[in-house]
PDB file of N, CA and C in Angstrom:
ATOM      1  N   UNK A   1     238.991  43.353 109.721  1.00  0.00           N
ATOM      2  CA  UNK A   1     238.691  42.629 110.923  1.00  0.00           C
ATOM      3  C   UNK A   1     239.966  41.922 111.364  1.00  0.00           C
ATOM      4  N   UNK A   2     240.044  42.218 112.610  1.00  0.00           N
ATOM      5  CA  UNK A   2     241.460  41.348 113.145  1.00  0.00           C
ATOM      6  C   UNK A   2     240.869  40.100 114.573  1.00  0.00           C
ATOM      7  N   UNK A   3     241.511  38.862 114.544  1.00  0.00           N
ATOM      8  CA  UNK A   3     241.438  38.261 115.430  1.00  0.00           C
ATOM      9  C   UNK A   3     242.102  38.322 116.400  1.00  0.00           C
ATOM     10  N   UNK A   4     241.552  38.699 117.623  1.00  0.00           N
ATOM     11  CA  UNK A   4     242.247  38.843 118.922  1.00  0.00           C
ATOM     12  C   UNK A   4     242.819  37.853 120.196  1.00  0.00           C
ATOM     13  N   UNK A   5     241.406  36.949 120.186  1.00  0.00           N
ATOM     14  CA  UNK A   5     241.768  35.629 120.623  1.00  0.00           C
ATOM     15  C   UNK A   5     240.593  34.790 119.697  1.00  0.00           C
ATOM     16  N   UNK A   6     241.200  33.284 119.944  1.00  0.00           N
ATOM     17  CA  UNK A   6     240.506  32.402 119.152  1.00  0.00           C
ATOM     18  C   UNK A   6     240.582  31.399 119.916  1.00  0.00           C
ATOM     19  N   UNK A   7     239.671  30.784 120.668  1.00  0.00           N
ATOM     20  CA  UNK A   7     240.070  29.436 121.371  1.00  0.00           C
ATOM     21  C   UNK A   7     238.262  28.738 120.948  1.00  0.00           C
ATOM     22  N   UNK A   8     238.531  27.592 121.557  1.00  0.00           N
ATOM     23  CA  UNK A   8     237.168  26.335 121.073  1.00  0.00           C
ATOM     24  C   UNK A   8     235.991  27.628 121.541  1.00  0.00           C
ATOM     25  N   UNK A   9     235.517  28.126 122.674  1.00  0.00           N
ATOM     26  CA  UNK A   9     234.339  28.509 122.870  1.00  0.00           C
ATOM     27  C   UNK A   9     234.493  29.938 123.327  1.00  0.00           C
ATOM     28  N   UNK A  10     235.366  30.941 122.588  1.00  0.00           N
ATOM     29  CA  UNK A  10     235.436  32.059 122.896  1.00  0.00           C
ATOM     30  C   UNK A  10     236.267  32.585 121.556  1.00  0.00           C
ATOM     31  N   UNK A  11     236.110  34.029 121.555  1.00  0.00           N
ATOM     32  CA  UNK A  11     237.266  34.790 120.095  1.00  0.00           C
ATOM     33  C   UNK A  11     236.127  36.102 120.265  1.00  0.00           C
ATOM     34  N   UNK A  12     237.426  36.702 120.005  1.00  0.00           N
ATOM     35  CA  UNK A  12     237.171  38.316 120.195  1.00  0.00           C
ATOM     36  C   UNK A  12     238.137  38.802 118.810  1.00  0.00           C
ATOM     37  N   UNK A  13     237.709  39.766 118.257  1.00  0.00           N
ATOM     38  CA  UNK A  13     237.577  40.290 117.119  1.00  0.00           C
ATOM     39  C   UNK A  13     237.700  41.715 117.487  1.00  0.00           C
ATOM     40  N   UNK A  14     238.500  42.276 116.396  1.00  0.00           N
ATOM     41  CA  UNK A  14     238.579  43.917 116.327  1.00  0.00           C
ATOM     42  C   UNK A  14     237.980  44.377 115.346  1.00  0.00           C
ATOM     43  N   UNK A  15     236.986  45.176 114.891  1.00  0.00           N
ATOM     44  CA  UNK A  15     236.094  45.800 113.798  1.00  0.00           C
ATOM     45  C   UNK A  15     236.242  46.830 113.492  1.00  0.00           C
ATOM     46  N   UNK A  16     237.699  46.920 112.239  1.00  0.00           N
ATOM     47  CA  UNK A  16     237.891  48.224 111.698  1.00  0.00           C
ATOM     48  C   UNK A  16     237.056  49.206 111.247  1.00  0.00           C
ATOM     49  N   UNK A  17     236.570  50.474 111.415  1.00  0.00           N
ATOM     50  CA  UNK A  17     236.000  51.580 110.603  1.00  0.00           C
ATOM     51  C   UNK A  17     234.449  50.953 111.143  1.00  0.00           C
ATOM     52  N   UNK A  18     234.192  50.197 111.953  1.00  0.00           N
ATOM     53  CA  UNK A  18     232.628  50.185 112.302  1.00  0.00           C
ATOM     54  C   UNK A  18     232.179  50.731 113.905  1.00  0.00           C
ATOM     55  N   UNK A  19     231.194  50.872 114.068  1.00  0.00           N
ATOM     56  CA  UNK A  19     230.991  51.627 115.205  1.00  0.00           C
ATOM     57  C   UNK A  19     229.538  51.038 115.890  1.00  0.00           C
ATOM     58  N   UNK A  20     229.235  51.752 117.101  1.00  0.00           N
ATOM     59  CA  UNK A  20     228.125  50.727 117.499  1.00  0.00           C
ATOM     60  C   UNK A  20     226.981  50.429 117.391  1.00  0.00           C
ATOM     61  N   UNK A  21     226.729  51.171 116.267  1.00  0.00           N
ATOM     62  CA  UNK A  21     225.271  50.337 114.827  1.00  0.00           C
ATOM     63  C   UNK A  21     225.744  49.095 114.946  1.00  0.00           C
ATOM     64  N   UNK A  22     226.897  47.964 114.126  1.00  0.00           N
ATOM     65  CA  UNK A  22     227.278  47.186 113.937  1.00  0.00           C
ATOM     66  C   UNK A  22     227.020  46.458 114.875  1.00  0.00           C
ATOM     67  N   UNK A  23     228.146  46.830 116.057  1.00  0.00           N
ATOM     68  CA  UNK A  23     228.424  46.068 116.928  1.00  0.00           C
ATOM     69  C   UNK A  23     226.938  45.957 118.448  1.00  0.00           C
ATOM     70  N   UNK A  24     226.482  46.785 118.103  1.00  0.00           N
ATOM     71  CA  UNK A  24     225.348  46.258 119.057  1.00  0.00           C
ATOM     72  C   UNK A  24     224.330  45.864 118.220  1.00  0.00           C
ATOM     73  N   UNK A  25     223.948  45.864 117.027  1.00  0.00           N
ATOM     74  CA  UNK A  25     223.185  44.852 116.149  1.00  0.00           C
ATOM     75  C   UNK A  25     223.627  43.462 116.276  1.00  0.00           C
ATOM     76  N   UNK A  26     224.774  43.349 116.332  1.00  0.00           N
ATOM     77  CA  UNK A  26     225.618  41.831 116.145  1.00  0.00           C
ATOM     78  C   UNK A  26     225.593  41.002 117.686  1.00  0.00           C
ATOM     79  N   UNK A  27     225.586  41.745 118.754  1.00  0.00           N
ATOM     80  CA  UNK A  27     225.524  41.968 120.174  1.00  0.00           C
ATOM     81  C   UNK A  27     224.196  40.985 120.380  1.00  0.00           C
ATOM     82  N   UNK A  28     222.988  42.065 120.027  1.00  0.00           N
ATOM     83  CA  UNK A  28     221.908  41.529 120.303  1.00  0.00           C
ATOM     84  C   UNK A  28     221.387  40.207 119.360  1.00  0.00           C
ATOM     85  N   UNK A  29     221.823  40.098 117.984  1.00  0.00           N
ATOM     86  CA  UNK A  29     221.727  38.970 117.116  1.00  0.00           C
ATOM     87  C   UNK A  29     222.158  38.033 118.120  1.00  0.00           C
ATOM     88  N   UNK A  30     223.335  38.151 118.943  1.00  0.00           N
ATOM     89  CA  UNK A  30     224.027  37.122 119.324  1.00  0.00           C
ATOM     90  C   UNK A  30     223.341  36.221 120.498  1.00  0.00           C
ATOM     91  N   UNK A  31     223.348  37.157 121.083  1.00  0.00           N
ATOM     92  CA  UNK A  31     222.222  36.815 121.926  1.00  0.00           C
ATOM     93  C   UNK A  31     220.687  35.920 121.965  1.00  0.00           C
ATOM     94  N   UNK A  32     220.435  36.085 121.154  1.00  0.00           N
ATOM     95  CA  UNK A  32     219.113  35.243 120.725  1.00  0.00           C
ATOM     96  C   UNK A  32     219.732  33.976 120.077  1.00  0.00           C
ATOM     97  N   UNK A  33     220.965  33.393 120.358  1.00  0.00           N
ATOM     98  CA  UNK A  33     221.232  32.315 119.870  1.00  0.00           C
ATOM     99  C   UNK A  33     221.417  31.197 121.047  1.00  0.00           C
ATOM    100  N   UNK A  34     220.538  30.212 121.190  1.00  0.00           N
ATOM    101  CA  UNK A  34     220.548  29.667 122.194  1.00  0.00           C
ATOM    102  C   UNK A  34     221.990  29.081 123.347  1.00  0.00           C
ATOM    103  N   UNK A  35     223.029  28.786 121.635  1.00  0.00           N
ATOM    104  CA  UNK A  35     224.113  28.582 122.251  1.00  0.00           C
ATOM    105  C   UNK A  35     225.353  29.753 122.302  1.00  0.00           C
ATOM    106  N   UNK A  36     224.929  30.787 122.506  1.00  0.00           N
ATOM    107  CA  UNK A  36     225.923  31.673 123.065  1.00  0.00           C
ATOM    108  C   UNK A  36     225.523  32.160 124.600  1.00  0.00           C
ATOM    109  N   UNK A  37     226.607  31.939 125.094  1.00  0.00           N
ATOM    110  CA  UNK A  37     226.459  32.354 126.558  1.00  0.00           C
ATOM    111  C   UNK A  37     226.875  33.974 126.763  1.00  0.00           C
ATOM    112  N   UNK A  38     227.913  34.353 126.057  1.00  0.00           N
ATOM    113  CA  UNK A  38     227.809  35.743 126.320  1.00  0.00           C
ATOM    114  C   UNK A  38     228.029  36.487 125.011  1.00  0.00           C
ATOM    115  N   UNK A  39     228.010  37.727 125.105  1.00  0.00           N
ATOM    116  CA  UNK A  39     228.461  38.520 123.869  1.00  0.00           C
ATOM    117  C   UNK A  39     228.360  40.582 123.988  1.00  0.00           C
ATOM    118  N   UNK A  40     229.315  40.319 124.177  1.00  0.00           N
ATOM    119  CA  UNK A  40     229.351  42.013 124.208  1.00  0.00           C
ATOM    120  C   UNK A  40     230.740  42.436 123.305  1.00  0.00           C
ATOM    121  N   UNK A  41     230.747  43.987 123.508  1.00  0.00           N
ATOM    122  CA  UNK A  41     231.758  44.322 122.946  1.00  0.00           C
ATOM    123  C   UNK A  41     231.871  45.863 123.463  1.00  0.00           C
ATOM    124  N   UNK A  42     233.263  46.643 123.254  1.00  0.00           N
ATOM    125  CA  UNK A  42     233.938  47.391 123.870  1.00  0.00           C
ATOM    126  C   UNK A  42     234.460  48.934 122.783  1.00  0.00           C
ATOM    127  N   UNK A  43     234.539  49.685 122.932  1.00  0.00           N
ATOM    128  CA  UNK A  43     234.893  50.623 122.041  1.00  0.00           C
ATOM    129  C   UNK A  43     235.729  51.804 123.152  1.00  0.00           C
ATOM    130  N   UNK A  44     237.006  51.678 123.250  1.00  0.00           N
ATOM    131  CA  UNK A  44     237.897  52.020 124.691  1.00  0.00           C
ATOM    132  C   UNK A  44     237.893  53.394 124.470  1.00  0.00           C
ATOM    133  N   UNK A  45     237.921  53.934 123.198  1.00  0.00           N
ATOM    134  CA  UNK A  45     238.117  55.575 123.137  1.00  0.00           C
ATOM    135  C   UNK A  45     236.970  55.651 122.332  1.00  0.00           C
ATOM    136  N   UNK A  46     236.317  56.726 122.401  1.00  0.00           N
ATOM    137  CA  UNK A  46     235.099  57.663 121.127  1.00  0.00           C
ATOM    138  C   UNK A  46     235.334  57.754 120.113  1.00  0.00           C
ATOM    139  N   UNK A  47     236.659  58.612 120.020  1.00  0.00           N
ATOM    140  CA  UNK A  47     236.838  58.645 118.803  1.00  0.00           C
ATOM    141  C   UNK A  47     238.234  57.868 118.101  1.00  0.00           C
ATOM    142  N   UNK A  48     239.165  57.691 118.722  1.00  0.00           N
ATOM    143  CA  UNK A  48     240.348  56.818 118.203  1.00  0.00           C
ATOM    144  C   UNK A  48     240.127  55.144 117.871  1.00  0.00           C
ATOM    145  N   UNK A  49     239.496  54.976 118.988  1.00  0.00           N
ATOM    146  CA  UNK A  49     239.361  53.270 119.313  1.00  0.00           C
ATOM    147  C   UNK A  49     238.173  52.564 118.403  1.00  0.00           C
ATOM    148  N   UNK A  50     238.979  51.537 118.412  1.00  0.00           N
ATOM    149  CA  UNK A  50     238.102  50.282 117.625  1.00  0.00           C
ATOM    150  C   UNK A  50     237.189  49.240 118.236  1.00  0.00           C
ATOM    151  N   UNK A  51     235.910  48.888 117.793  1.00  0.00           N
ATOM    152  CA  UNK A  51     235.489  48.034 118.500  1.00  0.00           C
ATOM    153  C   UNK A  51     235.891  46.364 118.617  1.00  0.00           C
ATOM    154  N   UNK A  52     235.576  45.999 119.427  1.00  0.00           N
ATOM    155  CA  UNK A  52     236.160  44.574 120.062  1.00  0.00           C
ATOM    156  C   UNK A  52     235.196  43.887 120.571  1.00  0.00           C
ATOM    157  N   UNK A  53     234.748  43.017 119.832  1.00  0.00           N
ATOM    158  CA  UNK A  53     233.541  42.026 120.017  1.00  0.00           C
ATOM    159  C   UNK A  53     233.995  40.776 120.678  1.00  0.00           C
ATOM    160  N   UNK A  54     233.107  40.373 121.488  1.00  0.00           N
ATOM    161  CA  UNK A  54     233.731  39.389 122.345  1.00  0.00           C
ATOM    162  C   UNK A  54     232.445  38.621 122.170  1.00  0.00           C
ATOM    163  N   UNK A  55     232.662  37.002 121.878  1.00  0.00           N
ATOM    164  CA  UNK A  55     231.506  35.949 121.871  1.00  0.00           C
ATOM    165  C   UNK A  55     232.063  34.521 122.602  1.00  0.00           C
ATOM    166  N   UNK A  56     230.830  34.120 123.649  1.00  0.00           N
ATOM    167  CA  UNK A  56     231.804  32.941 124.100  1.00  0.00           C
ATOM    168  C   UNK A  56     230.509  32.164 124.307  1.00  0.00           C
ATOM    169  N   UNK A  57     231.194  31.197 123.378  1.00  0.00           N
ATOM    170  CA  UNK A  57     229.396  30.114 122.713  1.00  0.00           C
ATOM    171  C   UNK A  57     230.065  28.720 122.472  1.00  0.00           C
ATOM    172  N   UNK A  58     229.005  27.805 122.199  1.00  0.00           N
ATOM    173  CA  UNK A  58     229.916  26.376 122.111  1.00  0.00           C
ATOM    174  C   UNK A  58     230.268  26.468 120.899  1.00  0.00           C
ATOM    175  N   UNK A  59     230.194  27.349 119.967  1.00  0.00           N
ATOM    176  CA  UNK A  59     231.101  27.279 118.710  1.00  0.00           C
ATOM    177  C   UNK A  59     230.830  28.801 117.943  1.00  0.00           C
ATOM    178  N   UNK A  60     231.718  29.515 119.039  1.00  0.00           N
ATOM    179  CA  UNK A  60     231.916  31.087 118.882  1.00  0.00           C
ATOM    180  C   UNK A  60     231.778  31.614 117.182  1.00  0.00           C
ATOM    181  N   UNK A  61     232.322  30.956 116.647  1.00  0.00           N
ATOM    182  CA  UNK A  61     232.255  31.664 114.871  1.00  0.00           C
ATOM    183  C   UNK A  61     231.251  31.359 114.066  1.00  0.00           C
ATOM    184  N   UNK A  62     230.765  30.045 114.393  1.00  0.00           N
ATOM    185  CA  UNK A  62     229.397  29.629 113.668  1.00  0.00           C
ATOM    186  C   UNK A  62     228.084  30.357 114.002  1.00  0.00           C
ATOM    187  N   UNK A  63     228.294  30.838 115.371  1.00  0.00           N
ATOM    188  CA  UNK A  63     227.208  31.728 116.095  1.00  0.00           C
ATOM    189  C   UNK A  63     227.398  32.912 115.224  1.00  0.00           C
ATOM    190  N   UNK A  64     228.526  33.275 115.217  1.00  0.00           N
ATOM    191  CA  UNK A  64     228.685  34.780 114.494  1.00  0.00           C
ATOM    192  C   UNK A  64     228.669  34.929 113.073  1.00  0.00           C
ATOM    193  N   UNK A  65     228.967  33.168 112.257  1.00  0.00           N
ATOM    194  CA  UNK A  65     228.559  34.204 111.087  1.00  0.00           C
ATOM    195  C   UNK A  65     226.741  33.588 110.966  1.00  0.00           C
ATOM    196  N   UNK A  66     226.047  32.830 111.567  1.00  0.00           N
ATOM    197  CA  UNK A  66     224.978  32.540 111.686  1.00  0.00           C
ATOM    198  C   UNK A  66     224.062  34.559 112.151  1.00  0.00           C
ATOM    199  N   UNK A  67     224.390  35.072 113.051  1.00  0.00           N
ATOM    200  CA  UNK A  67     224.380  36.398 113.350  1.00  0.00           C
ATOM    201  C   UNK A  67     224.663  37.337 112.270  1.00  0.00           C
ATOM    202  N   UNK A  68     225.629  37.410 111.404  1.00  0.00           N
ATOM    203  CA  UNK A  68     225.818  37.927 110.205  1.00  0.00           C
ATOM    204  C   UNK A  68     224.707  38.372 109.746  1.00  0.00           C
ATOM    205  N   UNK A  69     224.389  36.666 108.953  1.00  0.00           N
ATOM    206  CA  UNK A  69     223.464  36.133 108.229  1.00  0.00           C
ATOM    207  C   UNK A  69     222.074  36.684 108.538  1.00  0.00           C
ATOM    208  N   UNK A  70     221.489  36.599 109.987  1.00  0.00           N
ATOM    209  CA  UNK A  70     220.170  36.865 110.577  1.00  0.00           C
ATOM    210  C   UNK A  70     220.057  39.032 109.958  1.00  0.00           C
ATOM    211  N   UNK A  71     221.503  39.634 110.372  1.00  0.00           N
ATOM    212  CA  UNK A  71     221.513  40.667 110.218  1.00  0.00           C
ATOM    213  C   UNK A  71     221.256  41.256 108.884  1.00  0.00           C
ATOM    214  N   UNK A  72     222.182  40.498 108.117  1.00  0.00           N
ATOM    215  CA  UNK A  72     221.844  40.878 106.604  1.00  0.00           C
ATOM    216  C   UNK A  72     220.561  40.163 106.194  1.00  0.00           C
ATOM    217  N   UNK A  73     219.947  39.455 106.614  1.00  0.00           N
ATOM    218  CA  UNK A  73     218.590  38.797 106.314  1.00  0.00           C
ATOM    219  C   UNK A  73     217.752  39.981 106.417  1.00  0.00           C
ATOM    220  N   UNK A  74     217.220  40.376 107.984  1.00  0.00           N
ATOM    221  CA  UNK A  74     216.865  41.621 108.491  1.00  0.00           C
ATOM    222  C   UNK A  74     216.833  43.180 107.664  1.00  0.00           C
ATOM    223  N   UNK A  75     217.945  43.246 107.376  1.00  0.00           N
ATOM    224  CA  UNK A  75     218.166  44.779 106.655  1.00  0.00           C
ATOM    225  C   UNK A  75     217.498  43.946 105.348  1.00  0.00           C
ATOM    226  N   UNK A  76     217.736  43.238 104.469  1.00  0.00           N
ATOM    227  CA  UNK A  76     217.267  42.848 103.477  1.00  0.00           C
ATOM    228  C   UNK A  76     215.713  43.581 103.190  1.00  0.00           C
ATOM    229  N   UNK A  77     214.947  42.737 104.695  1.00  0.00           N
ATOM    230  CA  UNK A  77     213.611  42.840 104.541  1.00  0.00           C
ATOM    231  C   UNK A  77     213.429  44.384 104.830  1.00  0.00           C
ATOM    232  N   UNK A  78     214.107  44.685 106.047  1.00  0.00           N
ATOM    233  CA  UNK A  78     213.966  46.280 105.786  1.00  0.00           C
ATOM    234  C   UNK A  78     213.786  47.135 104.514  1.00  0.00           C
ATOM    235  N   UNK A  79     214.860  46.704 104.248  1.00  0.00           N
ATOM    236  CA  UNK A  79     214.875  47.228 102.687  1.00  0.00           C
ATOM    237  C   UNK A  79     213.683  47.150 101.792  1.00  0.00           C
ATOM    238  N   UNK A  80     213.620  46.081 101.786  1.00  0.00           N
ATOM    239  CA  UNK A  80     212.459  45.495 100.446  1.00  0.00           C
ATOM    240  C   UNK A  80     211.190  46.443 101.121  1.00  0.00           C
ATOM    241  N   UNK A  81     210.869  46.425 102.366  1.00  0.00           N
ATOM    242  CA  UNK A  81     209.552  47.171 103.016  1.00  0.00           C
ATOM    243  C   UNK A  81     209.709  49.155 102.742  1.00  0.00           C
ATOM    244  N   UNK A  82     210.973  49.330 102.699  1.00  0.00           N
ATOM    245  CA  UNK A  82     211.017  50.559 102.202  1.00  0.00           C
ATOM    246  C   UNK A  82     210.697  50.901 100.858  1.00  0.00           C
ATOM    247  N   UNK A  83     210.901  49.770 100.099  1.00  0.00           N
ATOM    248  CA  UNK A  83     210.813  50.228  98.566  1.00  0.00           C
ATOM    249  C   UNK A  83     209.433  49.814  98.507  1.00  0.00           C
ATOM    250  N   UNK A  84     209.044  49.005  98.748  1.00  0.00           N
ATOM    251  CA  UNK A  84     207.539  48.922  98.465  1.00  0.00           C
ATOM    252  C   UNK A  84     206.535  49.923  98.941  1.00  0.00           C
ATOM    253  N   UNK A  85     206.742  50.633  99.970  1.00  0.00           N
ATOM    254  CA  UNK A  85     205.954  51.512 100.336  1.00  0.00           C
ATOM    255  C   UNK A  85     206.293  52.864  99.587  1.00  0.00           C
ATOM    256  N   UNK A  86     207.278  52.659  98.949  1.00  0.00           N
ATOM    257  CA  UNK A  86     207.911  53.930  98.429  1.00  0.00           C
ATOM    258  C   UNK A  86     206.833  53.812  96.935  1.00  0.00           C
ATOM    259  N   UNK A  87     207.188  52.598  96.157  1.00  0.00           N
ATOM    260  CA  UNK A  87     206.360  51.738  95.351  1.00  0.00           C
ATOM    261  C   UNK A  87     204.978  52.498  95.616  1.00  0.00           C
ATOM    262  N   UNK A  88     204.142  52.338  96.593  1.00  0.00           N
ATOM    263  CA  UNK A  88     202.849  52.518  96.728  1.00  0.00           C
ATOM    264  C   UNK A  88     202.178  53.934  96.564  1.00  0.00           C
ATOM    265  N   UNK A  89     203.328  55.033  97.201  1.00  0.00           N
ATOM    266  CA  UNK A  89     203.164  56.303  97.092  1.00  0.00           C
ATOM    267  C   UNK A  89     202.518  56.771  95.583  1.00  0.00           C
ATOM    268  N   UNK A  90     203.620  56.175  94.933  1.00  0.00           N
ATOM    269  CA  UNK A  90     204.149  56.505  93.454  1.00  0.00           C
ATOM    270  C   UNK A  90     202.499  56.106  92.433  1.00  0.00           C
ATOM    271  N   UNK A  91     202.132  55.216  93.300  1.00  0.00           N
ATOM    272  CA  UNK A  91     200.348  55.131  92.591  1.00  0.00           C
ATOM    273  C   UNK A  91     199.579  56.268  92.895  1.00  0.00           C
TER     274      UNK A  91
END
């Protein structure tokens, strides 16, 4: 991950080797946070280019790793709901 800009209520980020699973999971996390005003991100070529997340919130990084957090929370439960049903078969 590289930082692109960083100021009080904005920072944009480059996201090596990820693509837009990530970045529109993180997109829409972001979004549901009362204090982010915007959040998108950019991927300039298909196949060469990197994505570039852009968040501009009253405290751009706390939103994002708060967003992280919600994401890996999420897949967590995903997870756990896959194995349990997998679990259930197996009876």
């Amino acid at each position: 991950m590289k930082v692109l800009k960083d100021t009080k209520k904005e920072l944009e980020i480059e996201i090596t080797g990820e693509t837009h699973s990530l970045c529109n999971t993180l997109r829409k996390t972001l979004m549901e946070d009362e204090d982010v005003e915007a959040a998108a991100y950019v991927i300039e070529h298909p196949i060469i280019g990197e994505p570039k997340l852009y968040v501009k919130a009253k405290n751009p990084k706390k939103s994002l790793k708060k967003a992280a957090e919600t994401v890996k929370s999420r897949c967590n439960e995903f997870k756990d709901l896959i194995d349990s049903s997998e679990d259930e078969k197996k009876k």
